[in-house]
Protein backbone atom coordinates (compact mmCIF):
# COMPACT_ATOMS: atom_id res chain seq x y z
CA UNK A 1 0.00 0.00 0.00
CA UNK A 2 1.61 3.53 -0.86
CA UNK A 3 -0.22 6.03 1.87
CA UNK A 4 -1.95 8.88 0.84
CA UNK A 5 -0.03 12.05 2.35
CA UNK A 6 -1.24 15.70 4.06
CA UNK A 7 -1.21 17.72 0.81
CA UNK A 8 -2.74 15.41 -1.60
CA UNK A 9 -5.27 14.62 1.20
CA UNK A 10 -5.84 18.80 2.01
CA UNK A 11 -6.40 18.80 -1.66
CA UNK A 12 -8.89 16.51 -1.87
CA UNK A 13 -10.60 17.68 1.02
CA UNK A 14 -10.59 21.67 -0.45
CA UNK A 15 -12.30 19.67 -3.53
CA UNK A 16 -15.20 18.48 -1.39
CA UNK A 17 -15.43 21.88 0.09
CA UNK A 18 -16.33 23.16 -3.76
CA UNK A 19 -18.86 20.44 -4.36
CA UNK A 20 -20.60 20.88 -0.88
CA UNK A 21 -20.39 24.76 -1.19
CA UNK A 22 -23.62 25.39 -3.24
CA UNK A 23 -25.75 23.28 -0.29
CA UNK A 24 -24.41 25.65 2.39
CA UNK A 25 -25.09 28.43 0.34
CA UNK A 26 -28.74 27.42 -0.24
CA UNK A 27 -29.13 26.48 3.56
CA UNK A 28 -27.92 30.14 4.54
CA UNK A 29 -31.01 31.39 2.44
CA UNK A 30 -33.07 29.49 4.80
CA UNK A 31 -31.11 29.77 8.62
CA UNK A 32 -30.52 32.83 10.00
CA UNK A 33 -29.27 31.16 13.14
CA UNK A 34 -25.42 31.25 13.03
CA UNK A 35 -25.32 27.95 15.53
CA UNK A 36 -27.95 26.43 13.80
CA UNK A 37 -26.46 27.24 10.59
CA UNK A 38 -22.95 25.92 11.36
CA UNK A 39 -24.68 22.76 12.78
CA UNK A 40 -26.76 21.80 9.15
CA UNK A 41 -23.44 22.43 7.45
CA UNK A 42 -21.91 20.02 9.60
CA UNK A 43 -24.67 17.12 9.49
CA UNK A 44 -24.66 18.03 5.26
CA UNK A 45 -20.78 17.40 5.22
CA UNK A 46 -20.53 14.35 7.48
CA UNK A 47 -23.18 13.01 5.32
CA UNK A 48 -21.75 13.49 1.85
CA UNK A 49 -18.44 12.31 3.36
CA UNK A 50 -20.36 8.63 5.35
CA UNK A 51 -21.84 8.00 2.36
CA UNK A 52 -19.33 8.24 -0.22
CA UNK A 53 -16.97 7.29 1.50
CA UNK A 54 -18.55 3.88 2.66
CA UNK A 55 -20.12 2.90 -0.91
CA UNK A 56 -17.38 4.43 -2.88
CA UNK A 57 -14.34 4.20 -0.82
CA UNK A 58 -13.89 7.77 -1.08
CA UNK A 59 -15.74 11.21 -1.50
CA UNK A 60 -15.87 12.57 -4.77
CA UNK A 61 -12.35 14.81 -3.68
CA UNK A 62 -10.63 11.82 -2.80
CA UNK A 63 -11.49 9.57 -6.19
CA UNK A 64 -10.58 12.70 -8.37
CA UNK A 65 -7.03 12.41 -6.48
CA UNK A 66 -7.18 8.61 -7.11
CA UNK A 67 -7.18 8.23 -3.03
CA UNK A 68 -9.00 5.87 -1.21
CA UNK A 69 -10.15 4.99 2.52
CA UNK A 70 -9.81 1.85 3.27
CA UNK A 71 -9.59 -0.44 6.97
CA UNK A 72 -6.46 -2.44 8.29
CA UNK A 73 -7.56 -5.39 5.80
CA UNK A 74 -7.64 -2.96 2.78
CA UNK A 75 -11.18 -3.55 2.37
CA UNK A 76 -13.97 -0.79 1.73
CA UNK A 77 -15.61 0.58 4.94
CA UNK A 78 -18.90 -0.23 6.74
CA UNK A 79 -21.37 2.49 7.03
CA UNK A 80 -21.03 2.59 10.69
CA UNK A 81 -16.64 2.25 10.08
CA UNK A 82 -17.26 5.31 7.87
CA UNK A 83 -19.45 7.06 10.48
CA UNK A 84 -16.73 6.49 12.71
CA UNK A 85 -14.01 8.08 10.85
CA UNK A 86 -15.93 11.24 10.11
CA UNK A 87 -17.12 11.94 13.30
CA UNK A 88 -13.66 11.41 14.84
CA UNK A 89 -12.69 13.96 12.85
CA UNK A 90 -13.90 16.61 14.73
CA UNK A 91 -11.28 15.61 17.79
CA UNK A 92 -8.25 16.50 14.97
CA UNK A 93 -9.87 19.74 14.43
CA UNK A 94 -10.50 20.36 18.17
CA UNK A 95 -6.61 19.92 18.66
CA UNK A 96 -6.09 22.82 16.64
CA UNK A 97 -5.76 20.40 13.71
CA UNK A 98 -2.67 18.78 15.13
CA UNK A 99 -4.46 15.54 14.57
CA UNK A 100 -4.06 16.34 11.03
CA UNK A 101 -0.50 17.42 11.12
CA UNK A 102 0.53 14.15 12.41
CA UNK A 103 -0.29 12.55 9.17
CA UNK A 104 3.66 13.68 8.03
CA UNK A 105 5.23 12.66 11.38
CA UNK A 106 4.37 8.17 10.97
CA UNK A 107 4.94 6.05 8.12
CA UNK A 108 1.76 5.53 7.68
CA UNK A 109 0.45 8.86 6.90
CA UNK A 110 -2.24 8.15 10.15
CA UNK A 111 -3.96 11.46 11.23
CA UNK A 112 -6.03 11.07 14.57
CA UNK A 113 -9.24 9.87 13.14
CA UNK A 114 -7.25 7.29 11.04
CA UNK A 115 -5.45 6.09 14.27
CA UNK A 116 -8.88 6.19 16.18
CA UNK A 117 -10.96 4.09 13.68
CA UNK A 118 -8.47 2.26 12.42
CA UNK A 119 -8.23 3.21 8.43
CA UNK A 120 -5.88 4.42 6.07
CA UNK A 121 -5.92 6.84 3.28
CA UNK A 122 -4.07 5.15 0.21
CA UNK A 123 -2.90 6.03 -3.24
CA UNK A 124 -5.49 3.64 -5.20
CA UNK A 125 -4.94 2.48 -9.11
CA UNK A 126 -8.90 1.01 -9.34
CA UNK A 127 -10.55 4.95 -8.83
């Protein structure tokens, strides 16, 4: 397995942010509640990322980059694996993101959430 590392993962990841951009937009016209607001953005990414990432292997960001999420096995997540990993996510942001800057400092290219739910980004040929 060739690991996927932080850049070409960021990359992917400001890709997603494109694609789900016009649903926060359209939300905004109808919250006016900034908590509230922040809160259906959240649910509408973690979504879009659960999904995709559990029936495709990856969200759309990731399969443009030819990356792919995968457990220890290398098999394609569960829905509930996938649910995991997304939702874990929010402890690498709440470190300040350090859980995401560990990805350069193991072999592995493991951030937090990967360590946490067990997966691994990889380089994939079959995208």
């Amino acid at each position: 397995m060739i690991y996927a590392g932080l850049w070409s993962r960021l990359m992917a990841h400001n890709i997603d942010l494109i694609i789900l951009l016009p649903g926060y937009y359209v939300i905004s016209f109808f919250i006016s509640s900034n908590p509230l607001l922040f809160a259906l953005c959240l649910v509408l990414s973690l979504t879009y990322e659960v999904l995709l990432i559990s029936f495709k292997g990856g969200t759309l960001g990731k399969r443009m980059l030819k990356l792919k999420v995968v457990n220890k096995e290398g098999n394609q997540l569960t829905l509930q694996h996938s649910l995991l990993r997304s939702v874990s996510k929010l402890l690498g942001a709440g470190t300040f993101f350090i859980g995401f800057a560990i990805i350069e400092l193991n072999q592995q290219k493991k951030s937090l959430h990967d360590m946490l739910s067990r997966t691994f980004v990889i380089i994939s040929s079959d995208n």
